[in-house]
C-alpha atoms as a PDB file:
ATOM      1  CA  UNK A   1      20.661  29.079  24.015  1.00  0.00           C
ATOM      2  CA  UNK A   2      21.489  26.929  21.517  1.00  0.00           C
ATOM      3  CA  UNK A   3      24.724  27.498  19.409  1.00  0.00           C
ATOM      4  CA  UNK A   4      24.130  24.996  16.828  1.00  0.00           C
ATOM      5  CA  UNK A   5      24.364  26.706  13.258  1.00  0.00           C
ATOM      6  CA  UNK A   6      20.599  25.895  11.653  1.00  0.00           C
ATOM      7  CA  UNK A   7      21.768  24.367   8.832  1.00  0.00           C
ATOM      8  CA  UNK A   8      23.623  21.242  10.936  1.00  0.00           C
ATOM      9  CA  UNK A   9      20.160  21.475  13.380  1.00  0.00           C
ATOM     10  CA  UNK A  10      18.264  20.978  10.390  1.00  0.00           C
ATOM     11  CA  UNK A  11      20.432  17.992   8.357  1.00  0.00           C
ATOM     12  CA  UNK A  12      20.436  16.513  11.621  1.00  0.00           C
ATOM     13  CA  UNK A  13      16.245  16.241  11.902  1.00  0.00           C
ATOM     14  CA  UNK A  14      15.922  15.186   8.538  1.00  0.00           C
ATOM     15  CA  UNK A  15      18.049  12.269   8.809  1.00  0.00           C
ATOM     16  CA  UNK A  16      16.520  11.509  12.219  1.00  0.00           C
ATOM     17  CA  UNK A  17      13.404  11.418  10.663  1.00  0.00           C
ATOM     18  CA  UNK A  18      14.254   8.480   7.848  1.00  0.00           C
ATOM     19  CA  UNK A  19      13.709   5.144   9.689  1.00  0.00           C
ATOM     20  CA  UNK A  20      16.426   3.162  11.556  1.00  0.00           C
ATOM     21  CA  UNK A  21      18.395   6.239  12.379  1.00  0.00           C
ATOM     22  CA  UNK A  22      17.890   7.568  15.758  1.00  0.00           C
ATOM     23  CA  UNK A  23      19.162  10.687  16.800  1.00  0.00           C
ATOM     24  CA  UNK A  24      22.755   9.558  17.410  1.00  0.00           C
ATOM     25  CA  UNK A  25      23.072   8.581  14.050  1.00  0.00           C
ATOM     26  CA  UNK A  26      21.736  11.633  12.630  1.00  0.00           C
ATOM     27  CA  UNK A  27      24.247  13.371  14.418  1.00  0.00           C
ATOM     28  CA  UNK A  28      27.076  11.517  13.437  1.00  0.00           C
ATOM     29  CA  UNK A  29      25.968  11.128   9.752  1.00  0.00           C
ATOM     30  CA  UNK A  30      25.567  15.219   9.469  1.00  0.00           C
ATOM     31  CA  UNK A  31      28.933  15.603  11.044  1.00  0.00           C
ATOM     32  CA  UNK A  32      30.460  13.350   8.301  1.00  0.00           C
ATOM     33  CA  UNK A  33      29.304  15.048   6.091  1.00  0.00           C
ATOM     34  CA  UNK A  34      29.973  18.579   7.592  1.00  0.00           C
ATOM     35  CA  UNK A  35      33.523  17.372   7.269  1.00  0.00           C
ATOM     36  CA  UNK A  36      33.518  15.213   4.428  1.00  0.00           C
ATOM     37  CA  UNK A  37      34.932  16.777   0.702  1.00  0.00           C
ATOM     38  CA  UNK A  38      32.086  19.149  -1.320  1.00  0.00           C
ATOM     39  CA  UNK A  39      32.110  16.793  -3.843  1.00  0.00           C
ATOM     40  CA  UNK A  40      30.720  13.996  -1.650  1.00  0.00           C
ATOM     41  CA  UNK A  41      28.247  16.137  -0.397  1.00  0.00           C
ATOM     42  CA  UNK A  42      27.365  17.180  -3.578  1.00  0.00           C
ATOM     43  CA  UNK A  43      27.064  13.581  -5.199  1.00  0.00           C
ATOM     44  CA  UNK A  44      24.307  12.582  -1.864  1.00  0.00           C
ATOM     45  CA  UNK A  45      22.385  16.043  -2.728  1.00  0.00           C
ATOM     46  CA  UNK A  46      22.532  14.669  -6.444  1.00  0.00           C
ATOM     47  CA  UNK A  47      21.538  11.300  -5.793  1.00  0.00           C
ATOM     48  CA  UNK A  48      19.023  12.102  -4.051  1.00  0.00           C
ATOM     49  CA  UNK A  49      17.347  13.963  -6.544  1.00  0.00           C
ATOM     50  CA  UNK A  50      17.988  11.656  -9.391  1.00  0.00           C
ATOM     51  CA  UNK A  51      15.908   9.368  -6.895  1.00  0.00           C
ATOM     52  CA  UNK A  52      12.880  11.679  -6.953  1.00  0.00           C
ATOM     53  CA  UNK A  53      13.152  12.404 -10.586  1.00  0.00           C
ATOM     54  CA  UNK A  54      13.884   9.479 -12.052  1.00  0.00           C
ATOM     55  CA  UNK A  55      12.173   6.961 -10.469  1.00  0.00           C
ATOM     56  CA  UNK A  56       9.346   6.051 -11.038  1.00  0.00           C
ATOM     57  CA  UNK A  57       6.270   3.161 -10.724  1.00  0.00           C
ATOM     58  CA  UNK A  58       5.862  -0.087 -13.757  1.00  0.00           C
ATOM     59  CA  UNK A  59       2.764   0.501 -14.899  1.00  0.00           C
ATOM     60  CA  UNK A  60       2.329  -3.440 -15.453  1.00  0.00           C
ATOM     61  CA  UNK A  61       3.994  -4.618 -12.378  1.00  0.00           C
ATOM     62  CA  UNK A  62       3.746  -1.345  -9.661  1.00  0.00           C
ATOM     63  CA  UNK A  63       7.948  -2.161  -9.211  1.00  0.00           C
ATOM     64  CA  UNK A  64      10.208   0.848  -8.964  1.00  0.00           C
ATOM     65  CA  UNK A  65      12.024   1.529 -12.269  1.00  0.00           C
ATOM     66  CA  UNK A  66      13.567   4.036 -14.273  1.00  0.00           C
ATOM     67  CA  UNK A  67      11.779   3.020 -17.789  1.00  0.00           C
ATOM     68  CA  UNK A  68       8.129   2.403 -18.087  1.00  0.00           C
ATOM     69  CA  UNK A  69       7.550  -0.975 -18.069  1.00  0.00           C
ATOM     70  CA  UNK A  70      10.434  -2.043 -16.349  1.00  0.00           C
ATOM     71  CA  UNK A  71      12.901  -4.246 -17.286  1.00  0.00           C
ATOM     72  CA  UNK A  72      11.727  -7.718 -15.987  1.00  0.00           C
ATOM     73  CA  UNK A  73       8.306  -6.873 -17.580  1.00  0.00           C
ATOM     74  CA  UNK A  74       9.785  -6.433 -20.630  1.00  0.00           C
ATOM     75  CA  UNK A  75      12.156  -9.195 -20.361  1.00  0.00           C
ATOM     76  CA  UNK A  76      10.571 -12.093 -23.035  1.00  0.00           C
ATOM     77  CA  UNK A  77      12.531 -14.809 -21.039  1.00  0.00           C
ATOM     78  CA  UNK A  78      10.822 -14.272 -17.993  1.00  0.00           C
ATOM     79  CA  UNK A  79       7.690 -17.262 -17.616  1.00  0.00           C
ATOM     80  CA  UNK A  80       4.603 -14.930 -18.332  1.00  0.00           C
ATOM     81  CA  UNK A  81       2.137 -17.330 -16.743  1.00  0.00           C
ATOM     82  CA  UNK A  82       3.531 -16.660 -13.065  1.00  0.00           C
ATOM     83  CA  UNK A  83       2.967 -13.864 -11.179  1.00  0.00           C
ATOM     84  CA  UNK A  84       4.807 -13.588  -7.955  1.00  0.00           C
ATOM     85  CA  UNK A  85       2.829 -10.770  -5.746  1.00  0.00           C
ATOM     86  CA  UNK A  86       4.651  -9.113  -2.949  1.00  0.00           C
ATOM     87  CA  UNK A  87       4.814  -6.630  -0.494  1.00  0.00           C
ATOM     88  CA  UNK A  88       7.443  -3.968  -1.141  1.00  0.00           C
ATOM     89  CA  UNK A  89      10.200  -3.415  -4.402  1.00  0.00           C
ATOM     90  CA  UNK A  90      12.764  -4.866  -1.415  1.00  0.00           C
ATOM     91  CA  UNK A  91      10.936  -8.145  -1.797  1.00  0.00           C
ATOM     92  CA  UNK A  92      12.050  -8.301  -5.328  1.00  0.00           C
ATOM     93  CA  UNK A  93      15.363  -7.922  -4.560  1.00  0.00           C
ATOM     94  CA  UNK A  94      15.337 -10.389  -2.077  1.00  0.00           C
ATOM     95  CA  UNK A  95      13.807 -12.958  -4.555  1.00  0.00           C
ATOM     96  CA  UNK A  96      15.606 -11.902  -7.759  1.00  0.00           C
ATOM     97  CA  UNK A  97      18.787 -12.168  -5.441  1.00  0.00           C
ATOM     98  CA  UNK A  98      17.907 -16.368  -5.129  1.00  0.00           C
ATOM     99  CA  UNK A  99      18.271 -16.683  -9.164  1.00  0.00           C
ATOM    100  CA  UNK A 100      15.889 -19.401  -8.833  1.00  0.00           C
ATOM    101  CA  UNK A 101      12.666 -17.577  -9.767  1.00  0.00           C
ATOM    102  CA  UNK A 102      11.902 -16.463 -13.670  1.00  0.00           C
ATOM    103  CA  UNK A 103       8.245 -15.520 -13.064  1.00  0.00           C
ATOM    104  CA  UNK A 104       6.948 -11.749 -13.129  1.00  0.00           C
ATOM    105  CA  UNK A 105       5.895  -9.761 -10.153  1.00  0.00           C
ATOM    106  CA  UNK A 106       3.460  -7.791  -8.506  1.00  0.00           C
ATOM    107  CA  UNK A 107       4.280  -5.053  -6.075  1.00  0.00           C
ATOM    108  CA  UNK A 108       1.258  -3.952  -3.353  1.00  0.00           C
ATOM    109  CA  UNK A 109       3.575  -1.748  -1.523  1.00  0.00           C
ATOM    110  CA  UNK A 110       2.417  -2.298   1.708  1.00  0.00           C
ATOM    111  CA  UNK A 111       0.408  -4.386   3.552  1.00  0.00           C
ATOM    112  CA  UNK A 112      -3.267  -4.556   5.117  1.00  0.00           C
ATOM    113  CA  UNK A 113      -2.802  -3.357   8.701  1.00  0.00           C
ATOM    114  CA  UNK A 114      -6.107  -2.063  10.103  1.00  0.00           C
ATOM    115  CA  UNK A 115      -3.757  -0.389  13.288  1.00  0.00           C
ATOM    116  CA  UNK A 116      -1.740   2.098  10.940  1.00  0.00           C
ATOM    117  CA  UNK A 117      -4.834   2.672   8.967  1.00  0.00           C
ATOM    118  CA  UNK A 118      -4.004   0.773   5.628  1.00  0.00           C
ATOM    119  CA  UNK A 119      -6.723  -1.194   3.711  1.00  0.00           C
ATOM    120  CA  UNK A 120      -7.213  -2.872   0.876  1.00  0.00           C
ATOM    121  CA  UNK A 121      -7.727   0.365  -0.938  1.00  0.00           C
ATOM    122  CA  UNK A 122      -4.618   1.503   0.036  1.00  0.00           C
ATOM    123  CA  UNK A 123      -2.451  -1.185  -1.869  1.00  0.00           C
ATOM    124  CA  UNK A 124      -2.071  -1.753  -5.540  1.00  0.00           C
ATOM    125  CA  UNK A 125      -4.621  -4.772  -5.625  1.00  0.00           C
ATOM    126  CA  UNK A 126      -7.213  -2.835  -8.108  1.00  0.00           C
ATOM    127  CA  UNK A 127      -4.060  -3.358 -10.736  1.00  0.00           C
ATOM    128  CA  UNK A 128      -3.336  -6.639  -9.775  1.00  0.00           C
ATOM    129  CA  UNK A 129      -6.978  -7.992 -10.213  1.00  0.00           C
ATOM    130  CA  UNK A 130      -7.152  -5.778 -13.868  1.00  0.00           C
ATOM    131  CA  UNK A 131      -4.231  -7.487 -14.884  1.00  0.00           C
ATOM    132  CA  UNK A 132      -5.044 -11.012 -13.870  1.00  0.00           C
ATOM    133  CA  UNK A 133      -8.422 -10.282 -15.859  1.00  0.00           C
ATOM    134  CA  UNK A 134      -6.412  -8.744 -18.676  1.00  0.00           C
ATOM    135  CA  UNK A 135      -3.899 -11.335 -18.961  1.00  0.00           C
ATOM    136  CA  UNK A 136      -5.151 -14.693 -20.123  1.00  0.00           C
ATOM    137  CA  UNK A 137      -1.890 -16.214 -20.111  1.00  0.00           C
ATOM    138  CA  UNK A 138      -1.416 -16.277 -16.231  1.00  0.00           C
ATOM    139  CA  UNK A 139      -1.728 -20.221 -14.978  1.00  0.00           C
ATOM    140  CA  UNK A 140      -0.515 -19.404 -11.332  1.00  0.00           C
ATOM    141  CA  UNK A 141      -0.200 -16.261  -8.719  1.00  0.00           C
ATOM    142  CA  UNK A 142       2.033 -17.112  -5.766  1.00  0.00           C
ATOM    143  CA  UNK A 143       1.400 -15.293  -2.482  1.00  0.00           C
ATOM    144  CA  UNK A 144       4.489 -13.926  -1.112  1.00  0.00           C
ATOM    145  CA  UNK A 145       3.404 -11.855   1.647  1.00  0.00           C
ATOM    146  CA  UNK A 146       5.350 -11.520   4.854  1.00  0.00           C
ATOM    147  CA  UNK A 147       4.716 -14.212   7.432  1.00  0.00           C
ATOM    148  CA  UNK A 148       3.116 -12.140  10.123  1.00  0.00           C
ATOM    149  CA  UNK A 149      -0.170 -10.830  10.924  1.00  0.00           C
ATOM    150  CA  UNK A 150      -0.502  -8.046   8.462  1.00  0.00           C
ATOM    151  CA  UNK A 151       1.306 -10.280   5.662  1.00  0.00           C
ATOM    152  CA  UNK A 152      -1.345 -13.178   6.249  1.00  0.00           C
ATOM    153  CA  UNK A 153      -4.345 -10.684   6.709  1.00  0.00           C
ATOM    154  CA  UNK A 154      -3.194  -9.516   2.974  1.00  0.00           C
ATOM    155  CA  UNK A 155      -2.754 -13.006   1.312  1.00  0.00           C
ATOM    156  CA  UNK A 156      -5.918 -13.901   2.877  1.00  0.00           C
ATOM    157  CA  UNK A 157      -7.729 -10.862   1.228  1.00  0.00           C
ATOM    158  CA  UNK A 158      -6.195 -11.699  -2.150  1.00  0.00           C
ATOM    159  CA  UNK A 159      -7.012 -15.730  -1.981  1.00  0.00           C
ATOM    160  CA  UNK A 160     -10.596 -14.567  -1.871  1.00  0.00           C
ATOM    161  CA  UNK A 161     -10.088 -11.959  -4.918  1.00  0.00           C
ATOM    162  CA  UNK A 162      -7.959 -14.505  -6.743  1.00  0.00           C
ATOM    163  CA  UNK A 163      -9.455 -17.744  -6.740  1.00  0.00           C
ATOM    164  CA  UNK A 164     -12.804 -17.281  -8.319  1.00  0.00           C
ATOM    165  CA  UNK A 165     -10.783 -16.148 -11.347  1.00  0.00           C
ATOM    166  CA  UNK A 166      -9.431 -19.769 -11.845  1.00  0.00           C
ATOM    167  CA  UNK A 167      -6.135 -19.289 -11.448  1.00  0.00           C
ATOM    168  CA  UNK A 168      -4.033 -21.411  -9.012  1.00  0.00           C
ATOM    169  CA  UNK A 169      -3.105 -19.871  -5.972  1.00  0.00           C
ATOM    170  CA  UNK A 170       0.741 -20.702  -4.211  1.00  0.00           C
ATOM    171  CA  UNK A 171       2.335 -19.132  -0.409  1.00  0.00           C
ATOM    172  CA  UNK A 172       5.510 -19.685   0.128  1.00  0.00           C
ATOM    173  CA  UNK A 173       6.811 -22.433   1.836  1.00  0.00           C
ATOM    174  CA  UNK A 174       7.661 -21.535   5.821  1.00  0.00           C
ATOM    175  CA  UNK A 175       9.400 -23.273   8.126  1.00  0.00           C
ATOM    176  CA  UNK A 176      12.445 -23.839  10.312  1.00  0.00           C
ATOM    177  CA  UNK A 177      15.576 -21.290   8.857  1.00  0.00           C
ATOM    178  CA  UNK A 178      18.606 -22.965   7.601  1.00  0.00           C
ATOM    179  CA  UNK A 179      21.348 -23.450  10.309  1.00  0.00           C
ATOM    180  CA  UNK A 180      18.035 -22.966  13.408  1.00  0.00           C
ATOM    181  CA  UNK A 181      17.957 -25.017  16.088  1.00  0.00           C
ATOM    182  CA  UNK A 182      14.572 -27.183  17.049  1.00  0.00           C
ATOM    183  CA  UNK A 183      14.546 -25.846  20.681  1.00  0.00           C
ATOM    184  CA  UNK A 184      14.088 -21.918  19.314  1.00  0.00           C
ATOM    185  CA  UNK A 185      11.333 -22.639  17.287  1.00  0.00           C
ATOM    186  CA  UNK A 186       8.145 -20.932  17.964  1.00  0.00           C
ATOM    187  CA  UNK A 187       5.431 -23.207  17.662  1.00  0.00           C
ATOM    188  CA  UNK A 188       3.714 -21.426  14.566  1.00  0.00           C
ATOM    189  CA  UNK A 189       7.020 -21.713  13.129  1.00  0.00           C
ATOM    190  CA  UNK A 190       7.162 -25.699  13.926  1.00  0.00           C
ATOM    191  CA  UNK A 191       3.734 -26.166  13.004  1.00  0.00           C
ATOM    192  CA  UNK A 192       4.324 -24.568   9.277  1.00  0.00           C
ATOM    193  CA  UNK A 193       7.076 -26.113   9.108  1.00  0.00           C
ATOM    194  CA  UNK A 194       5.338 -29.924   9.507  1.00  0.00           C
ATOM    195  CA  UNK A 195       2.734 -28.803   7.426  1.00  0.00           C
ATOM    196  CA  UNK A 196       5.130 -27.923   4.844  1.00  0.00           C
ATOM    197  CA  UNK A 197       7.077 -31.067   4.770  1.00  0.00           C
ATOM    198  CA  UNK A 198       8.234 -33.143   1.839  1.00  0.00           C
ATOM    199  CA  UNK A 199       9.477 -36.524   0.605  1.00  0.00           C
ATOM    200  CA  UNK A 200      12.956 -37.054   0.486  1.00  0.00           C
END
């Protein structure tokens, strides 16, 4: 019989069931919080919520935001002619974290990946294409899709979308990470990485 009061039971399969957190972890996260202050519990429970109410989709970019558009859309320093198209809102953050791009985005969230049951359709590529056809000011779309099989399947799908529009098409670059060694290179990672090169 099991002596576990149902609301622990229950905190404990919800948290299980958010990725990365095994059922360890959801045990030990619950009990923090079973002994943790009210008021922390409280703030999570009202967090959370502000997440669900608040936040919502750009309707020019697809990027998570609280205002509609959202705030690099409506930035007027941002370069208008670039549009940077990735996978997920992380991706942003990841790129915005560089400081070196000033382009716009596009968010797909996701990626195709025929195995889990996600085409085209599934993606926000319908707004991307409106927008491209929309915007005349856009000179270049660069492709930053993850470098694996579902990430290439997806750039490869947009290149053939993109390009009859005009508009120049970019990937990032790939390669060898800083501070990697030569001898732990995978060879698609050494062969991208020679195709990639530069002058110096």
């Amino acid at each position: 019989m099991d002596t576990t009061p149902r609301a622990v039971t229950r905190l404990i399969e919800e948290f299980h069931r958010l990725p990365g957190i095994g059922p360890k972890t959801a045990q030990r996260l619950t009990f923090y919080l079973l002994r943790a202050p009210r008021e922390q519990a409280l703030a999570l429970a009202e967090a959370l919520m502000h997440l669900k109410d608040q936040v919502i989709t750009c309707s020019i970019c697809q990027n998570i935001a609280e205002e509609n558009p959202c705030a690099i859309c409506r930035d007027a320093t941002r370069d208008r002619s670039i549009i940077c198209v990735v996978e997920e809102p992380l991706d942003v953050l990841a790129i915005e974290r560089t400081r070196e791009y000033r382009g716009l985005y596009h968010v797909l969230h996701g990626a195709i990946s025929p195995v889990d049951g996600i085409g085209p359709e599934d993606l926000r590529v319908h707004e991307l294409l409106t927008r491209l056809q929309r915007e005349s000011g856009v000179r270049e779309v660069v492709l930053a899709t993850n470098p694996n099989l579902e990430g290439e399947a997806t750039a490869m799908y947009l290149e053939r979308l993109i390009k009859p529009l005009g508009i120049r098409l970019t990937r990032l670059a790939r390669g060898l990470p800083v501070g990697g060694d030569l001898e732990y290179a995978d060879e698609v990672t050494l062969t991208r990485a020679l195709e990639g090169r530069r002058e110096v």
